[in-house]
N, C-alpha and C. Protein backbone atom coordinates (compact mmCIF):
# COMPACT_ATOMS: atom_id res chain seq x y z
N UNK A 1 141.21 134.77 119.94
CA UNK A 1 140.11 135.14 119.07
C UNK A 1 139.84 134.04 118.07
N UNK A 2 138.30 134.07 118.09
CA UNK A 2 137.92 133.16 116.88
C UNK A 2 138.30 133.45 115.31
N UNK A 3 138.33 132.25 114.66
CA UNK A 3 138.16 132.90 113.04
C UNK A 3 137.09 132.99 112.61
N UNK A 4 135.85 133.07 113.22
CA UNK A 4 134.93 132.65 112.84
C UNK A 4 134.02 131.39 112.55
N UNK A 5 134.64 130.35 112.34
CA UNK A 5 134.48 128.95 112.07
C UNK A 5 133.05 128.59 113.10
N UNK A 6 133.40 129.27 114.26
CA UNK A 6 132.69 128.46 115.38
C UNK A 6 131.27 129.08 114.85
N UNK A 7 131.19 130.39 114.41
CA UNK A 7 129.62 130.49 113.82
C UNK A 7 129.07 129.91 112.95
N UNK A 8 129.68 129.35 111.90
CA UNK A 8 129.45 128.74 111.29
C UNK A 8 128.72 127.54 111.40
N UNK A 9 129.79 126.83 111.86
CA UNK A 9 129.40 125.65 112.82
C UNK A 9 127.75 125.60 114.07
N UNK A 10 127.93 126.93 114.60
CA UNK A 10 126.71 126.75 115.56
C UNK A 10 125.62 127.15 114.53
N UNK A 11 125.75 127.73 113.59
CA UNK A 11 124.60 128.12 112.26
C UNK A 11 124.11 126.55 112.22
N UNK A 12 125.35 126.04 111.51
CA UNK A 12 124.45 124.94 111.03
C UNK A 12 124.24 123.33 111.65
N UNK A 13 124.55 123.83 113.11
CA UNK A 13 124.46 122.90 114.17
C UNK A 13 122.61 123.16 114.16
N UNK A 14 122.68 124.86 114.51
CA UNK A 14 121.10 124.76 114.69
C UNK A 14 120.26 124.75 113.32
N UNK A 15 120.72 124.68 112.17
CA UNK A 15 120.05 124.37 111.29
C UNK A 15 119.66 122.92 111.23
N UNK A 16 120.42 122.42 111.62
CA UNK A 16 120.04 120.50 111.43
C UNK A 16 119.31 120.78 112.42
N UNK A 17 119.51 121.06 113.85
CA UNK A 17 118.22 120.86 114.73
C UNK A 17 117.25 120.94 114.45
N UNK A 18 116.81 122.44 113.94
CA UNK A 18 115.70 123.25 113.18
C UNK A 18 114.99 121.75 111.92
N UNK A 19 115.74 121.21 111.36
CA UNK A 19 115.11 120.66 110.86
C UNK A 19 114.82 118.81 110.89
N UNK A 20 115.32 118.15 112.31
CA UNK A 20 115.06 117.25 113.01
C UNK A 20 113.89 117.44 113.75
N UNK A 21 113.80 118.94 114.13
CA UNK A 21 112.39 119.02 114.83
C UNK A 21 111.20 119.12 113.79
N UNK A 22 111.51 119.87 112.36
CA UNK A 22 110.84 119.71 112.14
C UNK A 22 109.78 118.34 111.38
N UNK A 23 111.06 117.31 110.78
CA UNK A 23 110.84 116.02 110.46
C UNK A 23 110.05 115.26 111.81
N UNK A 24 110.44 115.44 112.86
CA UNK A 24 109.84 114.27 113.88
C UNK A 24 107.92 115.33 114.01
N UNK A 25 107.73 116.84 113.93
CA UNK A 25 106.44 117.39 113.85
C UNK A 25 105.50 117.01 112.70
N UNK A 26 106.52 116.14 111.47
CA UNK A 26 105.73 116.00 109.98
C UNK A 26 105.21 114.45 110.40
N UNK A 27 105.89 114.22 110.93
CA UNK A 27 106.18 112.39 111.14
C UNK A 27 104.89 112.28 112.43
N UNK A 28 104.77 113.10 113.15
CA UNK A 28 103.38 113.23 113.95
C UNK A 28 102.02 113.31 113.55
N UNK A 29 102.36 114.52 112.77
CA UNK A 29 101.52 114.52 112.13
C UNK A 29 101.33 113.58 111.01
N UNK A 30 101.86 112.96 110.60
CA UNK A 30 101.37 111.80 109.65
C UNK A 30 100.87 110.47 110.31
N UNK A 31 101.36 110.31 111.52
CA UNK A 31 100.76 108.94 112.92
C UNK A 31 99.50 109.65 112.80
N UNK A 32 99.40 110.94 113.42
CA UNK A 32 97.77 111.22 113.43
C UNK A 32 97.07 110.81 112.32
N UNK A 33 97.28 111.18 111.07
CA UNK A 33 96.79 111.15 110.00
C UNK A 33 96.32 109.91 109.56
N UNK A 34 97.84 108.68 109.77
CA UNK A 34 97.28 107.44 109.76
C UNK A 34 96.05 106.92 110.51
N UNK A 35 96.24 107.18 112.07
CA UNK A 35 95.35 106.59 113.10
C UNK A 35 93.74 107.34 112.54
N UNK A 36 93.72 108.74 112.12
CA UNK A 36 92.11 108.67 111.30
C UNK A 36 91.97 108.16 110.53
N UNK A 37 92.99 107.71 109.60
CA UNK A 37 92.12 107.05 108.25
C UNK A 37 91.75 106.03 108.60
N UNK A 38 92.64 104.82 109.17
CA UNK A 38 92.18 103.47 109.30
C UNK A 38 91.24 103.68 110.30
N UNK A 39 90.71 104.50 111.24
CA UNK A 39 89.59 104.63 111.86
C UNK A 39 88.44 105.00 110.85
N UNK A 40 88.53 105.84 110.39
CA UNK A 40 87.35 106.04 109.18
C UNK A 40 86.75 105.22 108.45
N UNK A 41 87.77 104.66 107.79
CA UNK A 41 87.70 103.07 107.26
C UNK A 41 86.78 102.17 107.89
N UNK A 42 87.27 101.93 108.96
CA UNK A 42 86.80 100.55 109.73
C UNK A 42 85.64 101.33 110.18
N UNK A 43 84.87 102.91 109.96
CA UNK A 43 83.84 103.09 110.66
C UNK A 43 82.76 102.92 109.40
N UNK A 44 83.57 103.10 108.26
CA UNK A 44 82.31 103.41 106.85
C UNK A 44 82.18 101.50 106.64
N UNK A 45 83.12 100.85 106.67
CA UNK A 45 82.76 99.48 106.02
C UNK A 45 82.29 98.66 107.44
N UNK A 46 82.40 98.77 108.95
CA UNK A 46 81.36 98.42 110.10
C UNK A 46 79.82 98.63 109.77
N UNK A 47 79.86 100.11 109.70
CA UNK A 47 78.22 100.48 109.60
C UNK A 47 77.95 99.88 108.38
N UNK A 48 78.41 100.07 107.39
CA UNK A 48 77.76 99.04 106.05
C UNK A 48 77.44 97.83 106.31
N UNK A 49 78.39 97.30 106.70
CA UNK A 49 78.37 95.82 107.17
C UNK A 49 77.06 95.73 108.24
N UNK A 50 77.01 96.32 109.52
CA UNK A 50 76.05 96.43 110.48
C UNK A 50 74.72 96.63 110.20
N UNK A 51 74.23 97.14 109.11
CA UNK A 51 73.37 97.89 108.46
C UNK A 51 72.28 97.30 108.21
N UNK A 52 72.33 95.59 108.00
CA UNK A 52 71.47 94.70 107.69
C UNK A 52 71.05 94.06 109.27
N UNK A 53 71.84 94.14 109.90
CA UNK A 53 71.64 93.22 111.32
C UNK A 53 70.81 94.09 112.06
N UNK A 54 69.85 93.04 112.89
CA UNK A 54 68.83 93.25 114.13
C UNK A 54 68.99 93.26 115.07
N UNK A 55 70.40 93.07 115.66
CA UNK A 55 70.86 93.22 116.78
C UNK A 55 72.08 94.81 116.93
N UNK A 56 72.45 94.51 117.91
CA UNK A 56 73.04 95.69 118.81
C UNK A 56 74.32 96.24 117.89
N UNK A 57 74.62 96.85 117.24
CA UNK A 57 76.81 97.36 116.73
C UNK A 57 77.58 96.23 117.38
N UNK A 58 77.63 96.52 118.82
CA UNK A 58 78.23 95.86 119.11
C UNK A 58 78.50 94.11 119.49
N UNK A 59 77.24 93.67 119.13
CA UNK A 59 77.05 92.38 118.74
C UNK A 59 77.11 91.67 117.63
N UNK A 60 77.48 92.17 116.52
CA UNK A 60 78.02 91.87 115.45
C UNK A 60 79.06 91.00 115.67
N UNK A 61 79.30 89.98 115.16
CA UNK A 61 80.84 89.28 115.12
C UNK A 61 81.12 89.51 113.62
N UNK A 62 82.26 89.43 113.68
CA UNK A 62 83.59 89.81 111.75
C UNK A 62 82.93 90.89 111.53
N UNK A 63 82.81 92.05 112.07
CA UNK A 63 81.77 93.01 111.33
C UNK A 63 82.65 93.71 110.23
N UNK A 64 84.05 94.50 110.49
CA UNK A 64 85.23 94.54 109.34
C UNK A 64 86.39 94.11 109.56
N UNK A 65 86.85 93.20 110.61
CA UNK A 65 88.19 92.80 110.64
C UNK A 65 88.89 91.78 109.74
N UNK A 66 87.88 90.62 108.55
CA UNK A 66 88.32 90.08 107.93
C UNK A 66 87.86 90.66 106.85
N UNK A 67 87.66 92.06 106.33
CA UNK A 67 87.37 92.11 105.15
C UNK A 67 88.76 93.08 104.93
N UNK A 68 88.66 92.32 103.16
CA UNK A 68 90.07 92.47 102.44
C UNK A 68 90.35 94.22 102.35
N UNK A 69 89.31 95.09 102.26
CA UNK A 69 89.12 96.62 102.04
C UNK A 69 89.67 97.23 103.16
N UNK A 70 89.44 96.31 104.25
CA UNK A 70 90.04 97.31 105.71
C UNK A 70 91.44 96.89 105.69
N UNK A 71 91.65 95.59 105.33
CA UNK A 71 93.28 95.25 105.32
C UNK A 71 94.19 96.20 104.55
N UNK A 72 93.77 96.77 103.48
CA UNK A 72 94.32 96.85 102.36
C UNK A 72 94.19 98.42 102.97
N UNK A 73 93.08 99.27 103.52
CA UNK A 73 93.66 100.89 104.43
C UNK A 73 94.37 100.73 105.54
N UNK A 74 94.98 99.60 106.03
CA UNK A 74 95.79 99.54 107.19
C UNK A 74 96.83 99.70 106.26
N UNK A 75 96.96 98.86 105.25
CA UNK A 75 98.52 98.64 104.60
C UNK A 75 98.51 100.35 104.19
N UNK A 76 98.35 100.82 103.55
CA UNK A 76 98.09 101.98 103.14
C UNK A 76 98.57 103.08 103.87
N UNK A 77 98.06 103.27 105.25
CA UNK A 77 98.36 103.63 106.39
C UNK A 77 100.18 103.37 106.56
N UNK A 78 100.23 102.28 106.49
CA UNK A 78 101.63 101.50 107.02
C UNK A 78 102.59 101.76 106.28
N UNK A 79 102.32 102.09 104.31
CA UNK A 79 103.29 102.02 103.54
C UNK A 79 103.01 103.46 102.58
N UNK A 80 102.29 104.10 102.41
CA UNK A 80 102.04 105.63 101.83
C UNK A 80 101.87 106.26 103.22
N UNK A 81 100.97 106.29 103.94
CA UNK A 81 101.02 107.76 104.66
C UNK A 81 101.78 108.00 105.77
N UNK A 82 102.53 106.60 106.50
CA UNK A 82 103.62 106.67 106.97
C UNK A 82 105.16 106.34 106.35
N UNK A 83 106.28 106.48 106.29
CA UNK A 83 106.89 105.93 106.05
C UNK A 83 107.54 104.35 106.00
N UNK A 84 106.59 103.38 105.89
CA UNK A 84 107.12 102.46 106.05
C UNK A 84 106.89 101.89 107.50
N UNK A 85 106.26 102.57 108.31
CA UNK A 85 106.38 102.01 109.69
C UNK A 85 104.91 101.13 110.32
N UNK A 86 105.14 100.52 110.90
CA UNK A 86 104.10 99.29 111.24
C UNK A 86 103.13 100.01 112.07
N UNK A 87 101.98 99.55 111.70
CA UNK A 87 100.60 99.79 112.06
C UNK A 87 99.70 99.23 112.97
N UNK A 88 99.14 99.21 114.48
CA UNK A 88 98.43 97.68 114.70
C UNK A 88 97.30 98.37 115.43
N UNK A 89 95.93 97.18 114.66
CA UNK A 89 94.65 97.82 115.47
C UNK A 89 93.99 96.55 116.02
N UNK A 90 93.59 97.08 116.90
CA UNK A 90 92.89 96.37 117.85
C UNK A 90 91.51 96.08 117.83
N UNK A 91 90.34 95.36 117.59
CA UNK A 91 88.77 95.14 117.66
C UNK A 91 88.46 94.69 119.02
N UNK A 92 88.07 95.32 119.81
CA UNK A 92 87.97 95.00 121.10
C UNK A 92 86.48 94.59 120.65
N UNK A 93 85.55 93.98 122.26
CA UNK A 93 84.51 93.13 122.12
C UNK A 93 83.10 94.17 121.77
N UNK A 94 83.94 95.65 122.15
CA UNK A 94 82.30 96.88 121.63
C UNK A 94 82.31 96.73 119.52
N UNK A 95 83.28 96.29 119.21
CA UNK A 95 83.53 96.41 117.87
C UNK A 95 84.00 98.22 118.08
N UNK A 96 85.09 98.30 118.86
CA UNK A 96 85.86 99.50 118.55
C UNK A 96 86.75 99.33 118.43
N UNK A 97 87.43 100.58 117.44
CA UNK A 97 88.61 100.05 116.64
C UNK A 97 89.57 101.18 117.56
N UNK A 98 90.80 100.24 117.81
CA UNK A 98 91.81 100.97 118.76
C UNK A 98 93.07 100.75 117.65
N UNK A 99 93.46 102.63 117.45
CA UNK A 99 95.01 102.05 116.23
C UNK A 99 96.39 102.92 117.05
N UNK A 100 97.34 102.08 116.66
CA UNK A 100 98.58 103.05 117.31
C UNK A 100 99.57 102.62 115.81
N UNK A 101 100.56 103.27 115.92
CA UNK A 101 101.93 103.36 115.04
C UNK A 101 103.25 103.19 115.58
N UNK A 102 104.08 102.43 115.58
CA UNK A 102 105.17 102.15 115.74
C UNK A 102 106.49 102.48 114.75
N UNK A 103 107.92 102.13 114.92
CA UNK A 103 108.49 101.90 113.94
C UNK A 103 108.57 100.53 112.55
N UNK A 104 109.51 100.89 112.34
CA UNK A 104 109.86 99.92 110.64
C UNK A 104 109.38 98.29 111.37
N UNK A 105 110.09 98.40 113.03
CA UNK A 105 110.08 96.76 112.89
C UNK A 105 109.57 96.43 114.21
N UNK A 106 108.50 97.36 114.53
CA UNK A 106 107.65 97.12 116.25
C UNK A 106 106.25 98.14 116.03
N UNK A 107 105.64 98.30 117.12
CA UNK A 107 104.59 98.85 117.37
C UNK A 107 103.72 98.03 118.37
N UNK A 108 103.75 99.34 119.80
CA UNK A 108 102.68 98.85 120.67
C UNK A 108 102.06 99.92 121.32
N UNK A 109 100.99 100.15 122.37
CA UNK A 109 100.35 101.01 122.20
C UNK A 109 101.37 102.06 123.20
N UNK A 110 101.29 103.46 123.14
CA UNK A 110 102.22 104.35 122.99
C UNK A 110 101.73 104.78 124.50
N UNK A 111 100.38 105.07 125.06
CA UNK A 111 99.37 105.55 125.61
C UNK A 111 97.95 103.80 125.98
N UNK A 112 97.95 104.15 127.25
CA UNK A 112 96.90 103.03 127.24
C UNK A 112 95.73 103.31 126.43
N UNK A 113 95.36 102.19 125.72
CA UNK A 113 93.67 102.89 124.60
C UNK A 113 92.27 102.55 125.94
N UNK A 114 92.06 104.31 125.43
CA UNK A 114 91.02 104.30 126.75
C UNK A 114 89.53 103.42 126.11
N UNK A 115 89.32 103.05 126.95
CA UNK A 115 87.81 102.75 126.71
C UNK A 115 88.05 100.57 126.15
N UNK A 116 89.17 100.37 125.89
CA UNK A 116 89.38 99.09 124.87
C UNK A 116 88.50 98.13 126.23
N UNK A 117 88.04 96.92 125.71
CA UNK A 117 86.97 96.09 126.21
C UNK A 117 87.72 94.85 125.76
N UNK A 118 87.47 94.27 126.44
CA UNK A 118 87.82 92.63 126.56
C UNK A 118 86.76 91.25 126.22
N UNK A 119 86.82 90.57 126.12
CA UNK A 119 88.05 89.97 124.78
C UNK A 119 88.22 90.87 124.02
N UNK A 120 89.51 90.52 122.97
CA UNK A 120 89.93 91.18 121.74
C UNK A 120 89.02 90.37 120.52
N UNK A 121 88.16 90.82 120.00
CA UNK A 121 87.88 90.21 118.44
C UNK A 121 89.01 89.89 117.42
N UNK A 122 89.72 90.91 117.07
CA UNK A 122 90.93 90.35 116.58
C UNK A 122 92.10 91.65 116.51
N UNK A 123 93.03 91.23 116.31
CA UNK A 123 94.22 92.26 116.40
C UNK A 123 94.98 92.23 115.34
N UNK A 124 95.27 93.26 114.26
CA UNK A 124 95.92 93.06 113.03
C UNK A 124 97.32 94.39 113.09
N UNK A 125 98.15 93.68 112.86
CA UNK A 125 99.44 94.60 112.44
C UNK A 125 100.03 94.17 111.17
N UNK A 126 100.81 95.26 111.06
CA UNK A 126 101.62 95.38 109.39
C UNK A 126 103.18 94.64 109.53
N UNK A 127 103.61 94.19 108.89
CA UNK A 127 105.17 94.43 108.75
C UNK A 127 105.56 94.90 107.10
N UNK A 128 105.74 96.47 107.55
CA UNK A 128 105.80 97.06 106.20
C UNK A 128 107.22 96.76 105.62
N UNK A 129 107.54 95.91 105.68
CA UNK A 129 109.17 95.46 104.85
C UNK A 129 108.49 94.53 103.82
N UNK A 130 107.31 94.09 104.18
CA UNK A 130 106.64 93.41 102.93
C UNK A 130 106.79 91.58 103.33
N UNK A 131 106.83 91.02 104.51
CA UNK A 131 106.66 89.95 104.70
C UNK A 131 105.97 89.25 105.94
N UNK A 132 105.05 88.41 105.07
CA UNK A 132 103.35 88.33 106.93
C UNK A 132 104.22 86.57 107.17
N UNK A 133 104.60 86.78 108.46
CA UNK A 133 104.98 86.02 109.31
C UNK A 133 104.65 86.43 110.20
N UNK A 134 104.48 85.62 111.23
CA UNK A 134 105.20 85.91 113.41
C UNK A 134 106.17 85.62 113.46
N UNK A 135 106.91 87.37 114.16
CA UNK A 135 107.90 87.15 114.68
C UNK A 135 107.87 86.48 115.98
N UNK A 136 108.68 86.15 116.51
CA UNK A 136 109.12 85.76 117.56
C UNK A 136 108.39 86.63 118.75
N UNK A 137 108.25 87.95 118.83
CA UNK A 137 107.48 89.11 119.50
C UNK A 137 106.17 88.88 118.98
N UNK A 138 105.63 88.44 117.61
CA UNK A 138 104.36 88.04 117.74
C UNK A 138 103.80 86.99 118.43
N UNK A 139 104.83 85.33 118.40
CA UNK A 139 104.17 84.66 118.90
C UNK A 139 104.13 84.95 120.38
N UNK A 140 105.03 85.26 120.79
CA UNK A 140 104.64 85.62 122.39
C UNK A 140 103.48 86.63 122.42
N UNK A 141 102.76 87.63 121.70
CA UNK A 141 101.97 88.25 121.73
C UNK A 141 100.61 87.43 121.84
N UNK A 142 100.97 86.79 121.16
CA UNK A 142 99.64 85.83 120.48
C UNK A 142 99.03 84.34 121.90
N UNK A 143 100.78 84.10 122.31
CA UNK A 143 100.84 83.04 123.20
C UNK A 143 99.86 83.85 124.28
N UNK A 144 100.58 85.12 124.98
CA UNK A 144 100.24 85.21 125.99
C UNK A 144 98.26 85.91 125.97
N UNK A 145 98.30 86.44 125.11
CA UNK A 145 96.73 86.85 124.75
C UNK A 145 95.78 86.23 124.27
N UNK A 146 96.34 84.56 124.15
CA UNK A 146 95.20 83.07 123.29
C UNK A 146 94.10 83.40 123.98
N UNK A 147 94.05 83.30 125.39
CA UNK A 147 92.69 83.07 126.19
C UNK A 147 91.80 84.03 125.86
N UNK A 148 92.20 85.88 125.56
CA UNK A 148 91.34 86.35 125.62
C UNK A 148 91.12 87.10 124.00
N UNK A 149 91.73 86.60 123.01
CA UNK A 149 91.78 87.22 121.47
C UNK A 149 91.46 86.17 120.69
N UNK A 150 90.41 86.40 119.91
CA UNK A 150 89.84 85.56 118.98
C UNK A 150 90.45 85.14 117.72
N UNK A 151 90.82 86.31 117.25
CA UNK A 151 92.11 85.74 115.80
C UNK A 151 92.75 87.29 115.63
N UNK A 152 93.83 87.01 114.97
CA UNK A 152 94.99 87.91 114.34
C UNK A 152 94.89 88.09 113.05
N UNK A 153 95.96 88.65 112.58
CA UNK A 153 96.58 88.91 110.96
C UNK A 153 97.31 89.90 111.13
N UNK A 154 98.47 88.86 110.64
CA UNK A 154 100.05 90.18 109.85
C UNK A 154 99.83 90.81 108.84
N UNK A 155 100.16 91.53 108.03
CA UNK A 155 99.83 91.94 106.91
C UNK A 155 101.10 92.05 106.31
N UNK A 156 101.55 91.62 105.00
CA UNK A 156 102.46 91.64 103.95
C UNK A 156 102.63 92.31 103.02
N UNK A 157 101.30 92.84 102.79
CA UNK A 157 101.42 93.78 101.46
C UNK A 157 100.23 93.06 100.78
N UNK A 158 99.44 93.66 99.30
CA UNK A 158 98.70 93.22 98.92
C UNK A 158 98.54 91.86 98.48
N UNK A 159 97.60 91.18 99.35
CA UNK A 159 97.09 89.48 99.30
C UNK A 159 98.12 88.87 99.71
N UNK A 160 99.32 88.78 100.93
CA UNK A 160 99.66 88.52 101.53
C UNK A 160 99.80 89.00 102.79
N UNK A 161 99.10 87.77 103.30
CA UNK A 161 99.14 88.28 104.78
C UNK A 161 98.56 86.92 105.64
N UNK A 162 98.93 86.56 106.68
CA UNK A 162 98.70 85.81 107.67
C UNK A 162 97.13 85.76 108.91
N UNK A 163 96.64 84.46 109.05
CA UNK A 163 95.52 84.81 109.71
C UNK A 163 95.96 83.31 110.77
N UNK A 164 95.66 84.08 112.44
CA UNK A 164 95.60 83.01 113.38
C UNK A 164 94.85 82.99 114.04
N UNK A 165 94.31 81.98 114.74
CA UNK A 165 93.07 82.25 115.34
C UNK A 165 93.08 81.20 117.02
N UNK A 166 92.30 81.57 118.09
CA UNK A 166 92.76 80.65 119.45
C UNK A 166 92.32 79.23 119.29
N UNK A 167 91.81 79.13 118.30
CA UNK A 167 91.27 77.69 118.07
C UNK A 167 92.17 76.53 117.61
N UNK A 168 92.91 77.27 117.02
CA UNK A 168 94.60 76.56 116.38
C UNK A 168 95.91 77.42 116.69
N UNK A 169 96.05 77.29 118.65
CA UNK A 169 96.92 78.67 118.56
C UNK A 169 98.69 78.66 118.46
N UNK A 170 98.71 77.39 118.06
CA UNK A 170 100.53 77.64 117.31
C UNK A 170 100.42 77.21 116.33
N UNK A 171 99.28 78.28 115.42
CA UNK A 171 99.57 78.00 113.87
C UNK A 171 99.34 79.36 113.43
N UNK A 172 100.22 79.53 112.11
CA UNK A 172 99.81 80.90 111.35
C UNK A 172 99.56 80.47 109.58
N UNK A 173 98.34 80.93 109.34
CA UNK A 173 98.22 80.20 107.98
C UNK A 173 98.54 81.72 107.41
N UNK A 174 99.31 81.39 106.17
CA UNK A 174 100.28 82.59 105.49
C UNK A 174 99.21 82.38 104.13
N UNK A 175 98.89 83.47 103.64
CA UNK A 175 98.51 83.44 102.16
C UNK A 175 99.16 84.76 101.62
N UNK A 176 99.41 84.49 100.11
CA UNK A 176 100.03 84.81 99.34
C UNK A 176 98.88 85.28 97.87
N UNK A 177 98.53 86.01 97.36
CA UNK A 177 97.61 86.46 96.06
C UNK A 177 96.40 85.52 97.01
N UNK A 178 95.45 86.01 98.13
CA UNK A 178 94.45 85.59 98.62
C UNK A 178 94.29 83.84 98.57
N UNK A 179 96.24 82.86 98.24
CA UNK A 179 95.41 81.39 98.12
C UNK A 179 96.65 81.24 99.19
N UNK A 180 96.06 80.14 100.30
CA UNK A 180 96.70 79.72 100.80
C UNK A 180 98.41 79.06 100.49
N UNK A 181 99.32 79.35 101.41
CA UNK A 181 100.48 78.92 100.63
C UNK A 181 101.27 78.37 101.83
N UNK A 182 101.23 78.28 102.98
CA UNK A 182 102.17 77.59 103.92
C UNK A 182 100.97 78.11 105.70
N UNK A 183 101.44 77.23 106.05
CA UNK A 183 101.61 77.07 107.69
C UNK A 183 102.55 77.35 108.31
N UNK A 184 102.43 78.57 109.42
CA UNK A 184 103.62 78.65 110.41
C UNK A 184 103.48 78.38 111.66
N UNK A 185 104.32 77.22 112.09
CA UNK A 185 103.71 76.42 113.67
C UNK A 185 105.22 76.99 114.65
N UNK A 186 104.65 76.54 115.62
CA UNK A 186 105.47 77.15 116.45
C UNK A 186 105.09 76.15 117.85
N UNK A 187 106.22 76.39 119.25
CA UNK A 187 105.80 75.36 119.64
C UNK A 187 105.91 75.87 121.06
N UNK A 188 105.77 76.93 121.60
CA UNK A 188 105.79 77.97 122.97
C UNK A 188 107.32 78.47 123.17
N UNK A 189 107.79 78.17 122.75
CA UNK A 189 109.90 78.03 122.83
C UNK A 189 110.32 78.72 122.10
N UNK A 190 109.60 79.73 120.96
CA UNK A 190 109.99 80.72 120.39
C UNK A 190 110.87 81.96 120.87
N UNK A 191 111.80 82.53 120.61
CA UNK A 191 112.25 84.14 121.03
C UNK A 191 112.16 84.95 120.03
């Protein structure tokens, strides 16, 4: 016969479960939450932006991928409404914005993004630890997608953050308070 112990134990075996499930249902729901805002975002400052032009939405070039307002609801996304975990969206060539969520120190798309169009206009992710470099997983990102992605950006946190582009493609120019502050070159031999 038991002393009891073992109920105990299965109590609060399934109490931690009970509440692992419920952390990973909050943590869903907050990916969702992220992936609308920075969609919202990039839909209110596009159409603003678009608003003056005579041509097509989707013929717009930079329509919001280099403006500082959309950077700054990705970070947002990346460091309040998720925990800390990295963010990356995609501008495919319709000017649609494709976002997924990853962890602290990755993120790729989870689910193929239906509808994404080729070339990439540009592709921006976070590293919410607070420092815009390429990793080693970026430059191979970057290497193997030169031909068909127009420019990037890491994001660091406010006014730091990194911009690369296929025109100079083993370089990452790093800025720091919006002024330039270093070059990061690289030379295909990265891991």
């Amino acid at each position: 016969m038991g002393n009891g112990n073992e109920n105990i134990n299965d109590d609060k075996s399934i109490k931690e479960f009970e509440n692992m499930v419920e952390e990973e249902k909050t943590l869903e729901e907050a990916r969702i939450n992220a992936e609308i805002y920075v969609n919202q975002c990039f839909d209110e400052i596009a159409y603003n932006n678009a608003q003056s032009c005579a041509v097509k939405f989707e013929q717009v070039l930079d329509i919001a991928q280099h403006d500082l307002d959309f950077h700054a609801a990705i970070w947002h996304a990346s460091t309040v409404i998720l925990p800390n975990l990295e963010v990356q969206v995609v501008i495919d060539s319709n000017n649609k914005c494709h976002v997924s969520t990853g962890s602290a120190g990755y993120v790729d798309f989870q689910i193929n993004p239906v509808g994404m169009r080729l070339p990439i206009r540009c592709w921006i992710h976070t590293h919410p630890f607070g420092a815009a470099y390429f990793s080693g997983t970026d430059i191979r990102t970057v290497s193997i997608w030169e031909q068909i992605m127009e420019t990037a950006y890491v994001l660091g946190g406010k006014g730091h953050y990194g911009f690369w582009t296929n025109r100079k493609p083993k370089q990452l120019d790093i800025y720091k308070n919006n002024s330039h502050k270093e070059t990061q070159t690289w030379n295909g031999e990265e891991e």
